[in-house]
C-alpha atoms as a PDB file:
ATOM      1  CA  UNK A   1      -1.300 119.475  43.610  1.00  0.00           C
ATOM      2  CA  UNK A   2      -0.592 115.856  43.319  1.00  0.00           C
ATOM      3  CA  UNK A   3      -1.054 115.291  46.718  1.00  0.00           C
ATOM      4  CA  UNK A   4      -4.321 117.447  47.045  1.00  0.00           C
ATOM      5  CA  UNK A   5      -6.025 115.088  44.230  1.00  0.00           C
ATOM      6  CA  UNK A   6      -5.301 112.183  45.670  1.00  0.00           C
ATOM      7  CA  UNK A   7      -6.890 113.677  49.229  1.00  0.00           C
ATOM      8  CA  UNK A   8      -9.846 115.072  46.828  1.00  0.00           C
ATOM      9  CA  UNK A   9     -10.288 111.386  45.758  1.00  0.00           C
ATOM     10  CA  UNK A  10      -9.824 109.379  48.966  1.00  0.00           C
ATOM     11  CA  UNK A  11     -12.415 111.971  50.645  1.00  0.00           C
ATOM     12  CA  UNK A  12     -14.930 111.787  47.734  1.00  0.00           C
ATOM     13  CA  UNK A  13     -14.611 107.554  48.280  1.00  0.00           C
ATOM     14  CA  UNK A  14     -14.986 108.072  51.867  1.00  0.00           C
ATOM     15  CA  UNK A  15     -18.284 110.292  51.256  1.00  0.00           C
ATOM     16  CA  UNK A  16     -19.831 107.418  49.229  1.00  0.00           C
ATOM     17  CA  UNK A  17     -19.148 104.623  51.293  1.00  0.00           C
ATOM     18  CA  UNK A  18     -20.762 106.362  54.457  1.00  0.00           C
ATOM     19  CA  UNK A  19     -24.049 107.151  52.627  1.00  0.00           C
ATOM     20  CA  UNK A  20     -24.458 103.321  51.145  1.00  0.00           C
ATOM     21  CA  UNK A  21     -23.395 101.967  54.309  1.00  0.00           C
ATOM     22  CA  UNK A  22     -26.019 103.908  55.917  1.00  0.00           C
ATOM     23  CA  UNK A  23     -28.386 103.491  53.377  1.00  0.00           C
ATOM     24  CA  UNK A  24     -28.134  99.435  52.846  1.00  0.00           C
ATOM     25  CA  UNK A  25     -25.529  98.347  55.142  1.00  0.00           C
ATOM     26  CA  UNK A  26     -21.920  96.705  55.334  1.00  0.00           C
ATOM     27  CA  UNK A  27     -23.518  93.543  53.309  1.00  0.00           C
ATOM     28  CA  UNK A  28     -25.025  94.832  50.956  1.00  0.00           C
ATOM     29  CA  UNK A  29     -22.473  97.277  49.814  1.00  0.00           C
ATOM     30  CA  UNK A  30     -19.720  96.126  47.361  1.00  0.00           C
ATOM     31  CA  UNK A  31     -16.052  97.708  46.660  1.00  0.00           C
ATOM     32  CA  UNK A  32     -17.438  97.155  43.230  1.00  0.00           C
ATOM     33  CA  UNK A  33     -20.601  99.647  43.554  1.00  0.00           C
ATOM     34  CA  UNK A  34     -18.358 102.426  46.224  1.00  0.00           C
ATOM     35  CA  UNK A  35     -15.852 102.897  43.223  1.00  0.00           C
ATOM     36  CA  UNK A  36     -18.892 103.646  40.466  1.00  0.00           C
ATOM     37  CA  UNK A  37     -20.534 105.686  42.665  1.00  0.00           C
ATOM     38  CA  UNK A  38     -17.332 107.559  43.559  1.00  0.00           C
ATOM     39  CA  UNK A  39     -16.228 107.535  40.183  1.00  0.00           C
ATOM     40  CA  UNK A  40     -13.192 105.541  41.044  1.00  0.00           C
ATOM     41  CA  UNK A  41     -11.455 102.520  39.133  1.00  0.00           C
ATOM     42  CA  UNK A  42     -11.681  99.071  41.421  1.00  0.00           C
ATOM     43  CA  UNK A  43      -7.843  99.133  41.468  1.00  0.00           C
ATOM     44  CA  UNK A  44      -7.637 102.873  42.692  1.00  0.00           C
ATOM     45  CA  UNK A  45     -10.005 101.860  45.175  1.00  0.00           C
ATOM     46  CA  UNK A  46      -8.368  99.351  46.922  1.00  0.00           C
ATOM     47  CA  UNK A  47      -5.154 101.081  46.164  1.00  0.00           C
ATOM     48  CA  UNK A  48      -6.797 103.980  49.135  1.00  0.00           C
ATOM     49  CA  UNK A  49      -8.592 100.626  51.231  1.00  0.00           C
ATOM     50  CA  UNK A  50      -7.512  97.472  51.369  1.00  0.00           C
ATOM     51  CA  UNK A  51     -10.491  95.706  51.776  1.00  0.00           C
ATOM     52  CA  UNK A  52     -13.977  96.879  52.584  1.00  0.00           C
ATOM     53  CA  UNK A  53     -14.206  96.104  56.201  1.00  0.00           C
ATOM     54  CA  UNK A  54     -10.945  98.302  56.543  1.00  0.00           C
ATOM     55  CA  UNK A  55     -13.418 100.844  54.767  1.00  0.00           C
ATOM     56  CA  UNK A  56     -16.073 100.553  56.686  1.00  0.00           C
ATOM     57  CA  UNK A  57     -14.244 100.712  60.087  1.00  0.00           C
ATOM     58  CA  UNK A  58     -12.663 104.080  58.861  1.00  0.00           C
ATOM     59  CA  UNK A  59     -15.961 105.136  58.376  1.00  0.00           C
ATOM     60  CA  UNK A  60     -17.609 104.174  61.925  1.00  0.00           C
ATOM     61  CA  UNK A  61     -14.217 105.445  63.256  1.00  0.00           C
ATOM     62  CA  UNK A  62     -14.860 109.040  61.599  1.00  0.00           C
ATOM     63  CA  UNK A  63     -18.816 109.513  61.941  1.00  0.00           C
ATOM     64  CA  UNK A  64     -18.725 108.184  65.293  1.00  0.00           C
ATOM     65  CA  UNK A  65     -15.253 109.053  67.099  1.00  0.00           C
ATOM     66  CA  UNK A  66     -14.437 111.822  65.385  1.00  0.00           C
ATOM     67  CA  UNK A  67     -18.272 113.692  65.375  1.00  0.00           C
ATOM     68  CA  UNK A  68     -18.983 112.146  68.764  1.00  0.00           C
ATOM     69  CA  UNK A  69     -16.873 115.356  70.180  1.00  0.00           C
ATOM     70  CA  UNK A  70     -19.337 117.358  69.300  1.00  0.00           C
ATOM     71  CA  UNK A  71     -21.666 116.996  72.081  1.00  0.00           C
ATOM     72  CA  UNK A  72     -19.489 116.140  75.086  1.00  0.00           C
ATOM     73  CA  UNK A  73     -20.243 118.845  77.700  1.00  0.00           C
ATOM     74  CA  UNK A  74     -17.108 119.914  79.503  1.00  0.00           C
ATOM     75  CA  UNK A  75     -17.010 120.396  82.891  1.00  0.00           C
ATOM     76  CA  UNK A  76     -17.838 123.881  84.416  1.00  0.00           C
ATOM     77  CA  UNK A  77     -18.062 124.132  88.454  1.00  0.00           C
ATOM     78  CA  UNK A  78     -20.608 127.026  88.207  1.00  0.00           C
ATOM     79  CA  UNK A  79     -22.572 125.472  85.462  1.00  0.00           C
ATOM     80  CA  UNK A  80     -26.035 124.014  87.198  1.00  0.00           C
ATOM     81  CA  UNK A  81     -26.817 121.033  86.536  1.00  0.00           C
ATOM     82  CA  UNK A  82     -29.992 121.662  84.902  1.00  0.00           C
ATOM     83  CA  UNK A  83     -27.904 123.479  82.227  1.00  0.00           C
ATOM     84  CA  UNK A  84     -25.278 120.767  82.068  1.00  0.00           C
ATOM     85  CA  UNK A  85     -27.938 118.039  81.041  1.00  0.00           C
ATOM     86  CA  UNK A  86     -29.512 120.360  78.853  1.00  0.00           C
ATOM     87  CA  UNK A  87     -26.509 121.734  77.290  1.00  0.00           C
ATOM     88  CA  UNK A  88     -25.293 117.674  76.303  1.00  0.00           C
ATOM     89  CA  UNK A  89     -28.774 116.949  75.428  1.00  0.00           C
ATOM     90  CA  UNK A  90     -28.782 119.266  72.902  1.00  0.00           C
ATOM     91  CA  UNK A  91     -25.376 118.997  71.811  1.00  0.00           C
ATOM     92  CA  UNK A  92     -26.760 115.445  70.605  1.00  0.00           C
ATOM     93  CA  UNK A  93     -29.468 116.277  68.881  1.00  0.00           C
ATOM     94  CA  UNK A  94     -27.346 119.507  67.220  1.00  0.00           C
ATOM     95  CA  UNK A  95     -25.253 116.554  66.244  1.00  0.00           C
ATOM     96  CA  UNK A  96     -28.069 114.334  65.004  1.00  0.00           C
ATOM     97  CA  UNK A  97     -29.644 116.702  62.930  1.00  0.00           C
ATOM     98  CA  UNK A  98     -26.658 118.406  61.361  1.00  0.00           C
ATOM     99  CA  UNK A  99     -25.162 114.868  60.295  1.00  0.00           C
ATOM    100  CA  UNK A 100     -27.827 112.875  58.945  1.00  0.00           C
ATOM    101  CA  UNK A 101     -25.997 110.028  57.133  1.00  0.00           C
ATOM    102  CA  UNK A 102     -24.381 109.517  60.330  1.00  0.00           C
ATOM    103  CA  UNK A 103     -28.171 109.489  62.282  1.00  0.00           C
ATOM    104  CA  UNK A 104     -28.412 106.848  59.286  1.00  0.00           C
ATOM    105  CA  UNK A 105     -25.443 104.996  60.263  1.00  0.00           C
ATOM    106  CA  UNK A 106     -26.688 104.202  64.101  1.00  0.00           C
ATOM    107  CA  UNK A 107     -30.079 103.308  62.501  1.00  0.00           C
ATOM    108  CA  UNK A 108     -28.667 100.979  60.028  1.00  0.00           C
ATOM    109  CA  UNK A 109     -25.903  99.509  62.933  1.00  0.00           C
ATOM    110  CA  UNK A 110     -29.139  98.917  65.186  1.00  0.00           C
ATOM    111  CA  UNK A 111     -30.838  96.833  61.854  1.00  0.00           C
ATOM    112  CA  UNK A 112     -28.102  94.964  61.099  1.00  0.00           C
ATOM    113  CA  UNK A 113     -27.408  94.380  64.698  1.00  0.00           C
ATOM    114  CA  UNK A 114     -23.562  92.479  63.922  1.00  0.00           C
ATOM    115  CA  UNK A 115     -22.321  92.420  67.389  1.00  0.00           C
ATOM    116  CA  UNK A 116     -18.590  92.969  66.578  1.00  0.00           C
ATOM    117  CA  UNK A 117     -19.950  96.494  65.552  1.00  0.00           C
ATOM    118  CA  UNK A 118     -22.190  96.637  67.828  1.00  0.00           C
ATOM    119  CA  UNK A 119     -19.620  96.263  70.320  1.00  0.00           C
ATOM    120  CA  UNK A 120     -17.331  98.656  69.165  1.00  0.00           C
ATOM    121  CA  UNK A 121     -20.059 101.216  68.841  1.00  0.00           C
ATOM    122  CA  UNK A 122     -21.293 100.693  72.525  1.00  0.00           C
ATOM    123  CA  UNK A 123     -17.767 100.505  73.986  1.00  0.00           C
ATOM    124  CA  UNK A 124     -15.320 102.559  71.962  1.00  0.00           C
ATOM    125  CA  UNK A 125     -17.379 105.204  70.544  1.00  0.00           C
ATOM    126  CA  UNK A 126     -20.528 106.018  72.842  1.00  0.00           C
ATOM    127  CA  UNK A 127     -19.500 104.803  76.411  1.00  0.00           C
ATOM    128  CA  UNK A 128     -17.720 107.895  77.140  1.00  0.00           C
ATOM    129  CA  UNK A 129     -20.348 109.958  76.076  1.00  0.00           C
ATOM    130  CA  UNK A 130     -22.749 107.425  77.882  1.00  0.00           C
ATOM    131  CA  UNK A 131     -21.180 107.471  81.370  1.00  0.00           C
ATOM    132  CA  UNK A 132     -20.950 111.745  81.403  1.00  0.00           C
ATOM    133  CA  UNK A 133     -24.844 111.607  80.885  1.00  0.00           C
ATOM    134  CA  UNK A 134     -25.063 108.927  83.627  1.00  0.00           C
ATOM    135  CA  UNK A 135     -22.951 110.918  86.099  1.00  0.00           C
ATOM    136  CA  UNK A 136     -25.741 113.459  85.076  1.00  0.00           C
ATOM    137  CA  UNK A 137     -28.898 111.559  85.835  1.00  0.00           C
ATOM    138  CA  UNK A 138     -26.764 110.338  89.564  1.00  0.00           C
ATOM    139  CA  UNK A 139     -26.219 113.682  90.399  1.00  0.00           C
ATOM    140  CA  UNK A 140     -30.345 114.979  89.075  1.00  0.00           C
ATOM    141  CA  UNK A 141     -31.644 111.403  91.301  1.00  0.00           C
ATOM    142  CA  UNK A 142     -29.318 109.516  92.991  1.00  0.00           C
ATOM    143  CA  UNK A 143     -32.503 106.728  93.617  1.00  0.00           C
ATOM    144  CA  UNK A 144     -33.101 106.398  90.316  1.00  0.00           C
ATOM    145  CA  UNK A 145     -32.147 103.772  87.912  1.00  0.00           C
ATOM    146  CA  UNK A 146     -29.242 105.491  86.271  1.00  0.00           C
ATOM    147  CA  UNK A 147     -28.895 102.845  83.654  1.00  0.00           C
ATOM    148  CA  UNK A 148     -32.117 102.824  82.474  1.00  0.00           C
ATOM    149  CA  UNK A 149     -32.697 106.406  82.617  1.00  0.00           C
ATOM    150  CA  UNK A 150     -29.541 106.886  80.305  1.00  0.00           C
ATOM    151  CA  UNK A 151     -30.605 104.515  77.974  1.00  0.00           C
ATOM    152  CA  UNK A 152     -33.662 106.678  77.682  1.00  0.00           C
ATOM    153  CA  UNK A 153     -32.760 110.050  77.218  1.00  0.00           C
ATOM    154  CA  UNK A 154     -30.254 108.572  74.545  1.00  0.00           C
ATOM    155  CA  UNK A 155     -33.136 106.758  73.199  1.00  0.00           C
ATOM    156  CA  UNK A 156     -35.545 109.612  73.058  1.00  0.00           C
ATOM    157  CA  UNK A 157     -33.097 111.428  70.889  1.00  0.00           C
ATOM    158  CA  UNK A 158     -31.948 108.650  68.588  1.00  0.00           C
ATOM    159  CA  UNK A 159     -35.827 107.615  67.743  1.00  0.00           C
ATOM    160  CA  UNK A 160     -36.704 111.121  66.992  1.00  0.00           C
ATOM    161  CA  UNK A 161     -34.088 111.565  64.339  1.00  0.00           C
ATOM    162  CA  UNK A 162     -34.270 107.728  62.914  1.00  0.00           C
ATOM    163  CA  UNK A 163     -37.705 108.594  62.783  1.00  0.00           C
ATOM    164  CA  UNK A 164     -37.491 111.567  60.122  1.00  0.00           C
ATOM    165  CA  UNK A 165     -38.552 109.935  57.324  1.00  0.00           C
ATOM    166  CA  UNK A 166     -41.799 108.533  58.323  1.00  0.00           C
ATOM    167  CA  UNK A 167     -42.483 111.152  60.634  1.00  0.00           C
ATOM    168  CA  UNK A 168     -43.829 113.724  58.205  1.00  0.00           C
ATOM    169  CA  UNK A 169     -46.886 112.019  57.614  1.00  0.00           C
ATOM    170  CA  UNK A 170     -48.341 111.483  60.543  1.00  0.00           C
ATOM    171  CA  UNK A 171     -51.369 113.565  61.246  1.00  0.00           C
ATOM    172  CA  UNK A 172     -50.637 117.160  62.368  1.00  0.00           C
ATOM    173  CA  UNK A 173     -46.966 117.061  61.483  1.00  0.00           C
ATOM    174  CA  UNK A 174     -45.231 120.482  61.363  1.00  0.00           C
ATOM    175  CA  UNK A 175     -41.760 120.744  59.966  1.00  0.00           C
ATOM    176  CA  UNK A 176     -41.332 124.080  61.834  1.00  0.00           C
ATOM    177  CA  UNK A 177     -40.840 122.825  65.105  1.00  0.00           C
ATOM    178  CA  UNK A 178     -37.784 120.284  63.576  1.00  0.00           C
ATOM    179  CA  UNK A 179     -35.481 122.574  65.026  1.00  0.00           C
ATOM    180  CA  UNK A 180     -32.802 121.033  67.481  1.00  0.00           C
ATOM    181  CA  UNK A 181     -33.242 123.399  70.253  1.00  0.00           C
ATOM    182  CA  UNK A 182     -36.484 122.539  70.787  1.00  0.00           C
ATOM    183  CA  UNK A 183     -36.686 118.752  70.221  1.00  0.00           C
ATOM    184  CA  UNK A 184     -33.475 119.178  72.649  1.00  0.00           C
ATOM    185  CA  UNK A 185     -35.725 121.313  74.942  1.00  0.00           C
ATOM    186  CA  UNK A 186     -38.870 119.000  74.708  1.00  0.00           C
ATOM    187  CA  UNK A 187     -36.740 115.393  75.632  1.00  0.00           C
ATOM    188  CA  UNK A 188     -35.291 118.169  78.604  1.00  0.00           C
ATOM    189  CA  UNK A 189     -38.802 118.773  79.762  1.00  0.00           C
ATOM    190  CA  UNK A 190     -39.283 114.828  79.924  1.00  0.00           C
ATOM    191  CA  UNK A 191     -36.312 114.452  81.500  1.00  0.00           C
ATOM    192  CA  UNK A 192     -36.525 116.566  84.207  1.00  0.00           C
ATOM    193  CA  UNK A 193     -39.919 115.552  84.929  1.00  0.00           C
ATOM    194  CA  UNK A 194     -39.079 112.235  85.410  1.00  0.00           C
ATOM    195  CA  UNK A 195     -35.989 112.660  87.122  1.00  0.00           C
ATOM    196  CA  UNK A 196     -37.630 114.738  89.875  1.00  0.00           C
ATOM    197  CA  UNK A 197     -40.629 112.001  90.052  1.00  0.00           C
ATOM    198  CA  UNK A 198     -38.673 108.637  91.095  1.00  0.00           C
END
């Protein structure tokens, strides 16, 4: 029971520090404010972390490595390739939309723009995931501009969901056509189309 408590606590710590991180950033959040808003003593605290970098690491590690799984597309030699780009486009934005704080988290990286984290956001935690939708985009249009193309389709994504707070007031706005599948259908469209245009 012991052991489940102290698991309890560590996760209920963890929980805070991703939503101010992604909220205000690694600056602005203190070990001071994590353990009031986590109802944790200072000592306890860094009893679980030894410092908050170590903190914050665990918590790009986890939102990004761990929830980045969610929308690789595994291989399938019968699967088209239509459906393969579709299915890992909307495995992101399944992903996106189901895990706000961590939709936060690349918005707030991107503001903050500390290359160290940068860096180990581009290389360790989205290059995989990068490279499988750039085998994609080869494979749609070999003459294209992989790169840039990648960068796009991640892009289009990304902006829609970083976008979610301002969104609903621009004129016309629906909130019933949110869903993933069909933001995930719509970047598809635009995809496609340009892939089968260069």
């Amino acid at each position: 029971m012991k052991l489940s408590k102290g698991l309890d606590k560590k996760n209920k710590i963890f929980d805070v520090a991703l939503t101010l991180f992604s909220k205000y950033g690694f600056k602005a959040v203190t070990m001071r404010e994590i353990a009031a808003k986590s109802s944790t003593s200072l000592g306890s605290l860094y009893i679980h972390y030894k410092s908050k970098a170590e903190l914050y690491d665990m918590v790009l590690d986890s939102a990004y490595l761990e929830h980045a799984k969610a929308w690789r597309v595994t291989s399938d030699p019968d699967e088209t390739l239509e459906s393969k780009l579709y299915r890992f486009i909307n495995n992101f934005c399944h992903f996106m939309n189901d895990n706000v704080e961590v939709a936060k988290l690349f918005k707030r990286e991107q503001l903050d723009a500390d290359p160290k984290r940068i860096k180990k956001l581009a290389e360790k935690v989205l290059s995989e995931e990068y490279n499988n939708l750039k085998e994609l985009v080869i494979e749609a249009n070999p003459t294209c501009h992989a790169d840039v193309t990648t960068v796009l389709i991640f892009g289009m994504a990304l902006n829609y969901y970083e976008t979610m707070e301002f969104r609903k007031y621009f004129p016309g706005y629906d909130d019933s056509i949110n869903s993933p599948d069909f933001i995930a259908e719509q970047i598809f469209n635009m995809a496609i189309a340009g892939l089968k245009s260069t």
